[in-house]
PDB file of N, CA and C in Angstrom:
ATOM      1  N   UNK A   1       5.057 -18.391  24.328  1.00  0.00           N
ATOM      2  CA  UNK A   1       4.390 -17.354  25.091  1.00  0.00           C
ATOM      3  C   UNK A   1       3.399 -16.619  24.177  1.00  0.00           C
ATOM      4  N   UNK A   2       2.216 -16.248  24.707  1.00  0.00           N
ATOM      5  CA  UNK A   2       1.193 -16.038  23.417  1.00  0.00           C
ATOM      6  C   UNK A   2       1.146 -14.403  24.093  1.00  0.00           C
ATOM      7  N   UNK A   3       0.659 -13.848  23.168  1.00  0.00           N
ATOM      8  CA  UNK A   3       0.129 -12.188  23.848  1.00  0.00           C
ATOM      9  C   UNK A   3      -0.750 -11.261  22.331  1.00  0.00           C
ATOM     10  N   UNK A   4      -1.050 -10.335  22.926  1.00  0.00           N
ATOM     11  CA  UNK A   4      -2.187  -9.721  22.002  1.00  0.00           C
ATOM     12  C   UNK A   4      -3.400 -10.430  21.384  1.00  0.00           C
ATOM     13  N   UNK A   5      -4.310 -11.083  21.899  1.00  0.00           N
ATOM     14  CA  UNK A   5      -5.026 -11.600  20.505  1.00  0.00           C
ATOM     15  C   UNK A   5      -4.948 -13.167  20.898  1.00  0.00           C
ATOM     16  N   UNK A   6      -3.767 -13.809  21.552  1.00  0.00           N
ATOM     17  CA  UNK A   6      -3.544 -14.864  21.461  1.00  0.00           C
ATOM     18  C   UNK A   6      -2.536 -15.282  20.483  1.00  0.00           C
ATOM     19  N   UNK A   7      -1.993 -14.220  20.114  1.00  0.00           N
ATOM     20  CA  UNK A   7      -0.637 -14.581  18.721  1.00  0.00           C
ATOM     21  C   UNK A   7       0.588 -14.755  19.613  1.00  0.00           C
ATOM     22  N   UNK A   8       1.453 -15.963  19.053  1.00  0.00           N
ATOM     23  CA  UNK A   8       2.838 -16.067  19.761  1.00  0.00           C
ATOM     24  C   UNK A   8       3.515 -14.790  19.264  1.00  0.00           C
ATOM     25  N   UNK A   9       4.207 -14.549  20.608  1.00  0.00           N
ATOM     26  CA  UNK A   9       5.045 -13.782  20.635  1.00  0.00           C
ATOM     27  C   UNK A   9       6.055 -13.871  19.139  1.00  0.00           C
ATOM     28  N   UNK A  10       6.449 -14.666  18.619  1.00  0.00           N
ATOM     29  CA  UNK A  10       7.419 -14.730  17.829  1.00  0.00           C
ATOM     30  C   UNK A  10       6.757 -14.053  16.771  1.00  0.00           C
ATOM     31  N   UNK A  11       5.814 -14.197  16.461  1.00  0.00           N
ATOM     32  CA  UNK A  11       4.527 -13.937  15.648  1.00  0.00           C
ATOM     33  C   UNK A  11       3.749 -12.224  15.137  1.00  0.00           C
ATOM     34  N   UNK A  12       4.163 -11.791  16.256  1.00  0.00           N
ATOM     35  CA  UNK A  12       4.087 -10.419  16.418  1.00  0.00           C
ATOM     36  C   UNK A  12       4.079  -9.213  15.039  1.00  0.00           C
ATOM     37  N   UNK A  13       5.665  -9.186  14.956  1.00  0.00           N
ATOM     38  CA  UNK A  13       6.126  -8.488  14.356  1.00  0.00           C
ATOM     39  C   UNK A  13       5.594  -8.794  12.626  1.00  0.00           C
ATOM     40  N   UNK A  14       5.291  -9.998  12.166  1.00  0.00           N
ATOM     41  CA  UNK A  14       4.401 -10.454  10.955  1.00  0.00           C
ATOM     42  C   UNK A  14       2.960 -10.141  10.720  1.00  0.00           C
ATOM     43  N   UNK A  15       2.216 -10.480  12.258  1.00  0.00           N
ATOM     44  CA  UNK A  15       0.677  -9.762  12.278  1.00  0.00           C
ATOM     45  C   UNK A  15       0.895  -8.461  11.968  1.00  0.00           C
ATOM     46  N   UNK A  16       1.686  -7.608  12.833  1.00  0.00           N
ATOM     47  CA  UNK A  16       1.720  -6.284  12.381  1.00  0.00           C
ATOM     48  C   UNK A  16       1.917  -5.252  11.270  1.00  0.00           C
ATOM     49  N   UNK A  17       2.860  -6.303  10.698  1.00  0.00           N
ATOM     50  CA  UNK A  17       3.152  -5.967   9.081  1.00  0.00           C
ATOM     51  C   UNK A  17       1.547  -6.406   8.379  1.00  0.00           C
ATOM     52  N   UNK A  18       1.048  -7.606   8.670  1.00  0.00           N
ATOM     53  CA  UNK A  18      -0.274  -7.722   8.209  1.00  0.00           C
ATOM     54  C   UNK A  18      -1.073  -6.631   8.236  1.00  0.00           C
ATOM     55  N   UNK A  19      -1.857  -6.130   9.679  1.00  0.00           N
ATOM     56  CA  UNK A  19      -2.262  -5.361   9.619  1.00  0.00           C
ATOM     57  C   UNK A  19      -2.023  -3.798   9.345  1.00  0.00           C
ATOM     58  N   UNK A  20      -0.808  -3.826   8.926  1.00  0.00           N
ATOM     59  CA  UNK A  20      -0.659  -2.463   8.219  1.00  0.00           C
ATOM     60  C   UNK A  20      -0.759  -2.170   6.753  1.00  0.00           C
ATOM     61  N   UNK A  21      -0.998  -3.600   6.022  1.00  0.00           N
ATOM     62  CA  UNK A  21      -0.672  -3.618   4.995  1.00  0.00           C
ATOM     63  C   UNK A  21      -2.052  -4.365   3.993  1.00  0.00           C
ATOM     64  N   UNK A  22      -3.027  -4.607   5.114  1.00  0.00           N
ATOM     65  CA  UNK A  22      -3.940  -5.625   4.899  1.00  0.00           C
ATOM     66  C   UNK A  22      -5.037  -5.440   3.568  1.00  0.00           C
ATOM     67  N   UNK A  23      -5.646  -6.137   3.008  1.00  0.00           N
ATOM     68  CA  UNK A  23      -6.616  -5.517   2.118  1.00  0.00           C
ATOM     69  C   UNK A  23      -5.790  -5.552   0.488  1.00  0.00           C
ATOM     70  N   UNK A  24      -6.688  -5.246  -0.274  1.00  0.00           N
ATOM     71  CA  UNK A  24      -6.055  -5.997  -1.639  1.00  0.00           C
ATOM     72  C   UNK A  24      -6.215  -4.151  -2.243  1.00  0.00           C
ATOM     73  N   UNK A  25      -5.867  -3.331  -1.540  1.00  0.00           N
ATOM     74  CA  UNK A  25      -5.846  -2.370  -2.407  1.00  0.00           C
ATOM     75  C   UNK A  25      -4.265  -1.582  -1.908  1.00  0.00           C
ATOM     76  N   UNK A  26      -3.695  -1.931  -0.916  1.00  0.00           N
ATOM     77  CA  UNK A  26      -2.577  -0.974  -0.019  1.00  0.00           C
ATOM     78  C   UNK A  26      -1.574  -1.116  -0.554  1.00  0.00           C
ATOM     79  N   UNK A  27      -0.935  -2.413  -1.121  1.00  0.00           N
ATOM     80  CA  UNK A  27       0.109  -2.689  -1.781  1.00  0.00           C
ATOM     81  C   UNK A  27       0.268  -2.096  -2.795  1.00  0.00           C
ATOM     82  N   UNK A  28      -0.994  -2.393  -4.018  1.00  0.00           N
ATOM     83  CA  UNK A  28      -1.292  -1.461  -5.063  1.00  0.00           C
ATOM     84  C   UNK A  28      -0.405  -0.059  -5.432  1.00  0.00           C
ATOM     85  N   UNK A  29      -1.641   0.787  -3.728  1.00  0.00           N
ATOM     86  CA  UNK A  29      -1.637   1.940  -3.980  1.00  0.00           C
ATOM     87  C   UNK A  29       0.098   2.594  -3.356  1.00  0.00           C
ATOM     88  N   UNK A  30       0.473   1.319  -2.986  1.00  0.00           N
ATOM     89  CA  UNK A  30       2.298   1.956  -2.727  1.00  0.00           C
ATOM     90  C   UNK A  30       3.026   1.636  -3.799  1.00  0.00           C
ATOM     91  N   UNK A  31       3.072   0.580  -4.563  1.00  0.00           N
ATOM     92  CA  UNK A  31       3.129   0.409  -5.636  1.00  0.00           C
ATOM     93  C   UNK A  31       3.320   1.411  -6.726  1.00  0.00           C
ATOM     94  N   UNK A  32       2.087   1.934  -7.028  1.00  0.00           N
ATOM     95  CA  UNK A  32       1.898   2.946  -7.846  1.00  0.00           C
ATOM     96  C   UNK A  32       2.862   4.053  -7.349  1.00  0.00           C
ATOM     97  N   UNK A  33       2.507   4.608  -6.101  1.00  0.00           N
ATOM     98  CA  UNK A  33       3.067   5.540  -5.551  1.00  0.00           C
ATOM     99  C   UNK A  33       4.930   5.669  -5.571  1.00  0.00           C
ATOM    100  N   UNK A  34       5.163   4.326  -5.536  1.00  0.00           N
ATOM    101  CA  UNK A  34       7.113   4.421  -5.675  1.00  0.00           C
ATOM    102  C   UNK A  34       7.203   4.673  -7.174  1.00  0.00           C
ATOM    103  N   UNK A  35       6.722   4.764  -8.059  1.00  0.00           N
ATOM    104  CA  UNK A  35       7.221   5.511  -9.185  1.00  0.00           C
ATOM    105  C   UNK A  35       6.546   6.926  -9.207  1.00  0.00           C
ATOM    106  N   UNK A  36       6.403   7.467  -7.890  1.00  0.00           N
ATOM    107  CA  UNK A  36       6.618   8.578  -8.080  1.00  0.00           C
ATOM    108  C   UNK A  36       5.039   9.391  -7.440  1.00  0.00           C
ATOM    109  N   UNK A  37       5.259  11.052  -7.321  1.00  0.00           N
ATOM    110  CA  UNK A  37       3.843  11.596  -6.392  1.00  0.00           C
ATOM    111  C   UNK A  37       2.849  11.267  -7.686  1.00  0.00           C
ATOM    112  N   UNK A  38       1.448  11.589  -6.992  1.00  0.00           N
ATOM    113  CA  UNK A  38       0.814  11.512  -7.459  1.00  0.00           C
ATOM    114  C   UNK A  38      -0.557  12.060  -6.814  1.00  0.00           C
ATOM    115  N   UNK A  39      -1.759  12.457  -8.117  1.00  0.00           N
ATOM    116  CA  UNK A  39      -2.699  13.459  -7.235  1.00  0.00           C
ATOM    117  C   UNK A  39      -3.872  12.159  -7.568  1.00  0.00           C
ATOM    118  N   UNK A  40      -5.055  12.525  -6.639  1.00  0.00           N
ATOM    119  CA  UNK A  40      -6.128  11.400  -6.137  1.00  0.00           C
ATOM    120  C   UNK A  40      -6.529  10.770  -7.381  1.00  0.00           C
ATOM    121  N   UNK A  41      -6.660  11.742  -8.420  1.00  0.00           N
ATOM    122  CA  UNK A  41      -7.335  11.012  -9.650  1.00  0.00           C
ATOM    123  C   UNK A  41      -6.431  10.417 -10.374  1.00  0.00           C
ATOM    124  N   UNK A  42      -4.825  10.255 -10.457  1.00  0.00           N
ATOM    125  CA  UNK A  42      -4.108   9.768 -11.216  1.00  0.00           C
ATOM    126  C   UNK A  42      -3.512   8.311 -10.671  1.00  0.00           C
ATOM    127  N   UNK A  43      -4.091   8.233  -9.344  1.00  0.00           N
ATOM    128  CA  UNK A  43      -3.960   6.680  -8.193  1.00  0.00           C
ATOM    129  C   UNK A  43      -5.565   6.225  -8.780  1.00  0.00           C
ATOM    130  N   UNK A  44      -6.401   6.908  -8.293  1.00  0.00           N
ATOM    131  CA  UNK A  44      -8.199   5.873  -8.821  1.00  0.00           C
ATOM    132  C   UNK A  44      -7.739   5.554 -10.463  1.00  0.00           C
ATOM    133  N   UNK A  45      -6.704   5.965 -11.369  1.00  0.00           N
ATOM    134  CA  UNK A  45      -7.065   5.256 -12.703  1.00  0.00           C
ATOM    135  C   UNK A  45      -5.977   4.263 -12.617  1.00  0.00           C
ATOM    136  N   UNK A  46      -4.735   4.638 -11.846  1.00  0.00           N
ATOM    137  CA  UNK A  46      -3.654   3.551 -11.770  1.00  0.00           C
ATOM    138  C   UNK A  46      -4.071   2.302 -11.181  1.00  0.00           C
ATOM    139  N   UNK A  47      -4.836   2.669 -10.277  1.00  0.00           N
ATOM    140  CA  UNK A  47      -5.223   1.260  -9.159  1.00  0.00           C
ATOM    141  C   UNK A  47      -6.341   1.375  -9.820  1.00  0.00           C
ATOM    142  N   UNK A  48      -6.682   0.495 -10.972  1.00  0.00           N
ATOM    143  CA  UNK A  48      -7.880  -0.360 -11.387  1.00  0.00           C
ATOM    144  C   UNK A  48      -8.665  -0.631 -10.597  1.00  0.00           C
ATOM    145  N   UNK A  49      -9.957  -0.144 -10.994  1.00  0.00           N
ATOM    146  CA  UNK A  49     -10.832  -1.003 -10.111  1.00  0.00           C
ATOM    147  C   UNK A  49     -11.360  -0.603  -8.349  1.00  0.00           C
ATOM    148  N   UNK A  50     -10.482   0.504  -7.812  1.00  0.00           N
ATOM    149  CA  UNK A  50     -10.879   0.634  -6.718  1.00  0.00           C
ATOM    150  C   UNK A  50     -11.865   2.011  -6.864  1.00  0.00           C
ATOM    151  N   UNK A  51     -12.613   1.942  -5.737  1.00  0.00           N
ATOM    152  CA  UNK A  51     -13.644   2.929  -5.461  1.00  0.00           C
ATOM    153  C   UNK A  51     -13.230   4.341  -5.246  1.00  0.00           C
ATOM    154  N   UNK A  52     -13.421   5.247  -5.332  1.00  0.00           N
ATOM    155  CA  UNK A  52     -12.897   6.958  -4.471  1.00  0.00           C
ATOM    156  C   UNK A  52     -12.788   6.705  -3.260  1.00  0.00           C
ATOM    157  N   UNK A  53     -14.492   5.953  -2.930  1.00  0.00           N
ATOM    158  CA  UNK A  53     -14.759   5.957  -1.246  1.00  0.00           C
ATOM    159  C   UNK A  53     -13.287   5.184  -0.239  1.00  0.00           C
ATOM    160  N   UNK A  54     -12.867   4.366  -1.244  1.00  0.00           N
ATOM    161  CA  UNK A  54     -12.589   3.263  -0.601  1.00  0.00           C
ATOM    162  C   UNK A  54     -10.741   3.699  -0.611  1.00  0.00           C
ATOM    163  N   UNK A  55     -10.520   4.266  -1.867  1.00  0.00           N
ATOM    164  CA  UNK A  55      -8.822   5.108  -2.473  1.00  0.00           C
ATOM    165  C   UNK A  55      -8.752   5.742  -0.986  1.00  0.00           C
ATOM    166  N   UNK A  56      -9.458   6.682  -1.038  1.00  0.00           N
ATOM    167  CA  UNK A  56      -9.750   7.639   0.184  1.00  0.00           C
ATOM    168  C   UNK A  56      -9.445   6.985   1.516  1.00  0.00           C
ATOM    169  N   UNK A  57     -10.214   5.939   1.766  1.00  0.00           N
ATOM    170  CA  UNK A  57     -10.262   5.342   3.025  1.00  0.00           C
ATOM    171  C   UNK A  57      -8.488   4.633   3.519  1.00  0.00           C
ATOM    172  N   UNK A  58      -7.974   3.847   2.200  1.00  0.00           N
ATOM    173  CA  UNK A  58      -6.996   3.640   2.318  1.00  0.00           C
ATOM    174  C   UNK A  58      -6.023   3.984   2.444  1.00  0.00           C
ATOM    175  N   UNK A  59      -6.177   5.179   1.347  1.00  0.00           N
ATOM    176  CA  UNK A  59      -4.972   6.723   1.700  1.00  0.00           C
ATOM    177  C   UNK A  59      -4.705   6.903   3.272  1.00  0.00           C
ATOM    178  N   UNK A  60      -6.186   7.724   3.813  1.00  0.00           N
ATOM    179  CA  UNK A  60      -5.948   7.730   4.948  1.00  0.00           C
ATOM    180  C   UNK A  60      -5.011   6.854   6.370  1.00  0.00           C
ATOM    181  N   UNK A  61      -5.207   5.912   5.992  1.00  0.00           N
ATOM    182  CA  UNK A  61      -4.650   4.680   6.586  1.00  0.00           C
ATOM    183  C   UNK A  61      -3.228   4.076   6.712  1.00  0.00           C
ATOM    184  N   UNK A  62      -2.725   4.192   5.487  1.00  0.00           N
ATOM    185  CA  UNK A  62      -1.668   4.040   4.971  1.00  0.00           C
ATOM    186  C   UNK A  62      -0.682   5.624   5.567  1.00  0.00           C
ATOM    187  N   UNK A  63      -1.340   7.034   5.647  1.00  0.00           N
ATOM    188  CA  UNK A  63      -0.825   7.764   6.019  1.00  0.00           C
ATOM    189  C   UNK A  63      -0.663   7.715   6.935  1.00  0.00           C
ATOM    190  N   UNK A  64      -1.504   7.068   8.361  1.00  0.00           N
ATOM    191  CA  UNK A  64      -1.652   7.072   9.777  1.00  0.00           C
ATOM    192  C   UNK A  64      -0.327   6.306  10.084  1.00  0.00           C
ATOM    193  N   UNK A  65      -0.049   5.294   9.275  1.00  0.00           N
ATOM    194  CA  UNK A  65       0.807   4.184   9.095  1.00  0.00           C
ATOM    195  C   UNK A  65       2.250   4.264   8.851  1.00  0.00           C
ATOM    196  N   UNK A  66       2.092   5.785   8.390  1.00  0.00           N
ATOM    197  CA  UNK A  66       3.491   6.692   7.895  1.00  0.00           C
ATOM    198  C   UNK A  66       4.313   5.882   6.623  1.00  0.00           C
ATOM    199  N   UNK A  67       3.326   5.381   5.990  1.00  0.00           N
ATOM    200  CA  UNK A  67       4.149   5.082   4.823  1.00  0.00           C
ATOM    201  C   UNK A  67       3.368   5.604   3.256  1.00  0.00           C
ATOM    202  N   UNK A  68       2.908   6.719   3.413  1.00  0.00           N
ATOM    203  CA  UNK A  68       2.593   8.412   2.379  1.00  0.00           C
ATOM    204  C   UNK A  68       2.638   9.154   3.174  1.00  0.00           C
ATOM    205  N   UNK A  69       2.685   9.838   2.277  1.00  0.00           N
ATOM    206  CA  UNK A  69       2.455  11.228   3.460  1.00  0.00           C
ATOM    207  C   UNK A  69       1.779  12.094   1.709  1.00  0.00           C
ATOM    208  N   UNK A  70       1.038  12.978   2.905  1.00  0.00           N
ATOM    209  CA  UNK A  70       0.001  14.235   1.974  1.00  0.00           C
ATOM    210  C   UNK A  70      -0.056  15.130   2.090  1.00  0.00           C
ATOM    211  N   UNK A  71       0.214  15.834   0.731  1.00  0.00           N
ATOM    212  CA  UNK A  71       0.458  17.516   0.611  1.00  0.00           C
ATOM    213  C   UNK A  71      -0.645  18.223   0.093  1.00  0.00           C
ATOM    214  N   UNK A  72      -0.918  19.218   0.288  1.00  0.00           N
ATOM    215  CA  UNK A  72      -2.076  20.105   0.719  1.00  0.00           C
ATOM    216  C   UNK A  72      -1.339  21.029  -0.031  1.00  0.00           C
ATOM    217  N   UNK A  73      -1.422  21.448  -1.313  1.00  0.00           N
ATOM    218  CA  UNK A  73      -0.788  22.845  -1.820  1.00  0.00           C
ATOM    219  C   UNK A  73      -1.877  23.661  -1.358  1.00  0.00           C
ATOM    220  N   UNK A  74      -1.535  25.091  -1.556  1.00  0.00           N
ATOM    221  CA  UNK A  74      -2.526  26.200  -1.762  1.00  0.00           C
ATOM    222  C   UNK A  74      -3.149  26.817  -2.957  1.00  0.00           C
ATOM    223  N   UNK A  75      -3.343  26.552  -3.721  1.00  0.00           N
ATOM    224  CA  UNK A  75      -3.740  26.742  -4.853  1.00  0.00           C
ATOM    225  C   UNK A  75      -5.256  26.603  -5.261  1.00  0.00           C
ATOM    226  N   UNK A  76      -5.685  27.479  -5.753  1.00  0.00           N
ATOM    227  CA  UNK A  76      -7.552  27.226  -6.473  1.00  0.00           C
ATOM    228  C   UNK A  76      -7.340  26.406  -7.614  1.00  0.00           C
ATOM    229  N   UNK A  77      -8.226  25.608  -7.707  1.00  0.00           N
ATOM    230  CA  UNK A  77      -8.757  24.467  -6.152  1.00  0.00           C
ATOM    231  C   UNK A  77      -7.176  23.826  -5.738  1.00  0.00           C
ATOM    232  N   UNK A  78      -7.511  23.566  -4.339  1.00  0.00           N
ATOM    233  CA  UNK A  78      -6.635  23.360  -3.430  1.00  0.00           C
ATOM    234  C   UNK A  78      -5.766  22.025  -4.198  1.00  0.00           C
ATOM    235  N   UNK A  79      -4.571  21.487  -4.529  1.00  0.00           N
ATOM    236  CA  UNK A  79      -3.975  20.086  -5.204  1.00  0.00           C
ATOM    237  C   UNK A  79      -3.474  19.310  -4.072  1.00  0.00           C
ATOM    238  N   UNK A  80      -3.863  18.266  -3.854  1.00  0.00           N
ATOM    239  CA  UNK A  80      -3.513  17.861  -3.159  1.00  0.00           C
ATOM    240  C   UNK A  80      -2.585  16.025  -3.544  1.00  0.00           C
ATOM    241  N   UNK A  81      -1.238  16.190  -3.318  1.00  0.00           N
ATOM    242  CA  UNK A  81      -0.525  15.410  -3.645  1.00  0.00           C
ATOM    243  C   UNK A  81       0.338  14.190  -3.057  1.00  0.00           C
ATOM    244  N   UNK A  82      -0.244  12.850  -3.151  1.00  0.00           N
ATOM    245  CA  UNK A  82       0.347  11.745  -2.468  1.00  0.00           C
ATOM    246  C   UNK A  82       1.761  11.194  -2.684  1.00  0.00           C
ATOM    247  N   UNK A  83       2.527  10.680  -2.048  1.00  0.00           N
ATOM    248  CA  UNK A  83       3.833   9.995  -2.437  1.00  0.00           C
ATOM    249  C   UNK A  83       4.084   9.347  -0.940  1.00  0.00           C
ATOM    250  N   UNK A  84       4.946   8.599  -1.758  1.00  0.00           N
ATOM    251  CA  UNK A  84       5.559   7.769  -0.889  1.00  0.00           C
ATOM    252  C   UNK A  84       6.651   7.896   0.198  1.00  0.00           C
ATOM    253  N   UNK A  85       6.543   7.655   1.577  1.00  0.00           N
ATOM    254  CA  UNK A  85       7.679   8.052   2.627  1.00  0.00           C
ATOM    255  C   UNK A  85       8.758   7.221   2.694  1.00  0.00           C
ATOM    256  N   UNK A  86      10.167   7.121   2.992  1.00  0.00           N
ATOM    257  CA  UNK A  86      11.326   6.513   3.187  1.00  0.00           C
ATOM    258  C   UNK A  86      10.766   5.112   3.626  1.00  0.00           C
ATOM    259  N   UNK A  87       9.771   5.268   4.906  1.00  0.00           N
ATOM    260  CA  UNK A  87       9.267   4.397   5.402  1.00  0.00           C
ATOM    261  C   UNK A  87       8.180   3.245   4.516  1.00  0.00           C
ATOM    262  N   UNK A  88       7.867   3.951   3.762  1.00  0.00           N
ATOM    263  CA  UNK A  88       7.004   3.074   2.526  1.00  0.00           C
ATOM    264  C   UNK A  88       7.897   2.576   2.088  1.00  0.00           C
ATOM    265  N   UNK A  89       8.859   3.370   1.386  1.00  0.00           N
ATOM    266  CA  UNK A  89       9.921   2.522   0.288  1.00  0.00           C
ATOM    267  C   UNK A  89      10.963   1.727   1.106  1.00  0.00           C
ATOM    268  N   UNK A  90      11.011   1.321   2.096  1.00  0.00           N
ATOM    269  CA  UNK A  90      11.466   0.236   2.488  1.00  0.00           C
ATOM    270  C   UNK A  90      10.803  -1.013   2.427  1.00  0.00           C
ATOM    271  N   UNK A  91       9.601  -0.577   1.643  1.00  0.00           N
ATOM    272  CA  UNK A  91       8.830  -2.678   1.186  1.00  0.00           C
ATOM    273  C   UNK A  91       8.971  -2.570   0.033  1.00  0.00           C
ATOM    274  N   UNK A  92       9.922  -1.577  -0.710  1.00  0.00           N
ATOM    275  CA  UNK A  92      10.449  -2.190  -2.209  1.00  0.00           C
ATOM    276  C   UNK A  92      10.810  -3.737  -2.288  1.00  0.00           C
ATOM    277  N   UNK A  93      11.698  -3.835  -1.644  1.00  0.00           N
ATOM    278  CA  UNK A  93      11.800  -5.323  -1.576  1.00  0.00           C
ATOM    279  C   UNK A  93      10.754  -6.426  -1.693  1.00  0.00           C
ATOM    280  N   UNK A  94      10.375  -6.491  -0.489  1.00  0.00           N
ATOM    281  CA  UNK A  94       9.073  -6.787  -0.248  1.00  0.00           C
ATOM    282  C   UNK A  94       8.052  -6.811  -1.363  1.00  0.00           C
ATOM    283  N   UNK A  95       7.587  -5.805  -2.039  1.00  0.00           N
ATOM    284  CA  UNK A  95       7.018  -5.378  -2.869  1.00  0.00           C
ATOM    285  C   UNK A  95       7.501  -6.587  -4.502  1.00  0.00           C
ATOM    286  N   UNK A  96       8.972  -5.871  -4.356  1.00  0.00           N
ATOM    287  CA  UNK A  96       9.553  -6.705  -6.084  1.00  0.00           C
ATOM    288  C   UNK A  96       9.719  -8.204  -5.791  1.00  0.00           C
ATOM    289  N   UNK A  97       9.641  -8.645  -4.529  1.00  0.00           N
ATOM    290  CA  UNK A  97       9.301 -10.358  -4.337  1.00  0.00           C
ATOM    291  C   UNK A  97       7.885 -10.726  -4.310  1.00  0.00           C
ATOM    292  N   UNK A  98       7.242  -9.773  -4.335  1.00  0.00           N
ATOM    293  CA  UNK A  98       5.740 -10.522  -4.444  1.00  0.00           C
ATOM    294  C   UNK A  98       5.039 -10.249  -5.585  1.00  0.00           C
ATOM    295  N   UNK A  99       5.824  -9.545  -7.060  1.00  0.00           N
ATOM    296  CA  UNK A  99       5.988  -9.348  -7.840  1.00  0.00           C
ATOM    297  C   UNK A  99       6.198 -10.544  -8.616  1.00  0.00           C
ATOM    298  N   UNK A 100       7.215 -10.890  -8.445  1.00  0.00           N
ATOM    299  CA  UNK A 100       8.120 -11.921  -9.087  1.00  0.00           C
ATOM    300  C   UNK A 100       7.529 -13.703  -8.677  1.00  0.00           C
ATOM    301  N   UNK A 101       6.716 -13.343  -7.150  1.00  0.00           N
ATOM    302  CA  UNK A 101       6.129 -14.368  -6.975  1.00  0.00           C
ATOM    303  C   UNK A 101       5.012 -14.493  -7.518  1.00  0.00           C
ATOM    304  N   UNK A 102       4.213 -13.706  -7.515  1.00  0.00           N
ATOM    305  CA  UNK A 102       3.356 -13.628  -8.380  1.00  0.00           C
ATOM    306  C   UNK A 102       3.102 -13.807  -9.555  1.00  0.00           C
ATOM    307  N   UNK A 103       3.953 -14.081 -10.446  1.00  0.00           N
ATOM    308  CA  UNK A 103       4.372 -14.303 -11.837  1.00  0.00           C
ATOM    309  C   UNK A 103       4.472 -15.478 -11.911  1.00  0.00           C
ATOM    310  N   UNK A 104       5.420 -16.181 -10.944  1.00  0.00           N
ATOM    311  CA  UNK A 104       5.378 -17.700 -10.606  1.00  0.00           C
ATOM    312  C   UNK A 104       4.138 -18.423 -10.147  1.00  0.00           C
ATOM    313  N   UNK A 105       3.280 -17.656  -9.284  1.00  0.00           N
ATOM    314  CA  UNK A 105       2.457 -17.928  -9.208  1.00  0.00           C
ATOM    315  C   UNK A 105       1.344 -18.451 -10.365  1.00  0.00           C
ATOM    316  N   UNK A 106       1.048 -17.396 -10.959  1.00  0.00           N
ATOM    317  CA  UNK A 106      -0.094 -17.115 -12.048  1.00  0.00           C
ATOM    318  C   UNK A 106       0.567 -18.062 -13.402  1.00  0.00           C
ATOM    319  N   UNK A 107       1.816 -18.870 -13.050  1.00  0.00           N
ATOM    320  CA  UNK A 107       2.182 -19.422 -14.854  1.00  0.00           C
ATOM    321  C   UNK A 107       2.117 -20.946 -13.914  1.00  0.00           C
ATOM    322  N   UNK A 108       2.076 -21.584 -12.585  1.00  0.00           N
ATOM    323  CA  UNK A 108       1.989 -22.841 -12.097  1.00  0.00           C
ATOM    324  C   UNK A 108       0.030 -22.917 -12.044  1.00  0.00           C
ATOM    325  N   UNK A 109      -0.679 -21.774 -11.603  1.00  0.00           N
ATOM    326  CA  UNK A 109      -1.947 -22.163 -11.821  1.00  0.00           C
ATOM    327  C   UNK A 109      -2.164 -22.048 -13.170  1.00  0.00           C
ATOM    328  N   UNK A 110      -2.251 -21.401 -14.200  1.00  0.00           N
ATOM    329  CA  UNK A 110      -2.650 -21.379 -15.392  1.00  0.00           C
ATOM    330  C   UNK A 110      -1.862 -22.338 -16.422  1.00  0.00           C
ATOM    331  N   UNK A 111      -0.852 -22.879 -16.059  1.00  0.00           N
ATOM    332  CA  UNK A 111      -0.145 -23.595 -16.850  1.00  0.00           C
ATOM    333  C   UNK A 111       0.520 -23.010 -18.033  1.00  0.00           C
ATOM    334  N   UNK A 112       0.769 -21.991 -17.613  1.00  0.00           N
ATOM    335  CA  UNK A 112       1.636 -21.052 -18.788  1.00  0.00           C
ATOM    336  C   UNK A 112       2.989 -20.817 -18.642  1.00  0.00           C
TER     337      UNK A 112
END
């Protein structure tokens, strides 16, 4: 039985994890985030390589997604501090297998 898109039904629940998770910066930035909060500029130096525009864009996203959530202190200038929700840290798993695959990965292509 196909639905949404044309994806089988069985199929579903995997696209969705896809698209919540999609893009080569989200994993990263949860990543970083399960060892702990963290403020915008201490994620743009952890996550190598990604843009503000783009940190930003993903933050957002990932929050909509309910897996950060963002704190707004009051303070001059305002701090504003990311971490990770219950709901994030349930792809620890997830996370430390694609870790570990990845390792396997990178020593069968490189021959190391």
């Amino acid at each position: 039985m196909l639905t949404r898109g044309g994806c089988p039904k069985n199929m579903l629940s995997i696209r969705d994890a896809l698209e919540a998770l999609e893009g080569k910066w989200k994993l990263l930035i949860l990543f970083s985030l399960s060892s702990g909060p963290k403020r915008f500029k201490e994620l743009s130096k952890e996550v190598n390589g990604i843009t503000d525009k783009i940190l930003s864009k993903e933050l957002k996203n990932l929050e909509i997604n309910k897996l950060i959530k963002r704190e707004v202190y009051d303070t001059f200038p305002p701090a504003v501090i990311y971490s990770i929700t219950p709901h994030g840290m349930s792809l620890e798993k997830v996370m430390d297998e694609l870790h570990l695959w990845g390792l396997s990965h990178r020593k069968k292509i490189m021959g190391k």
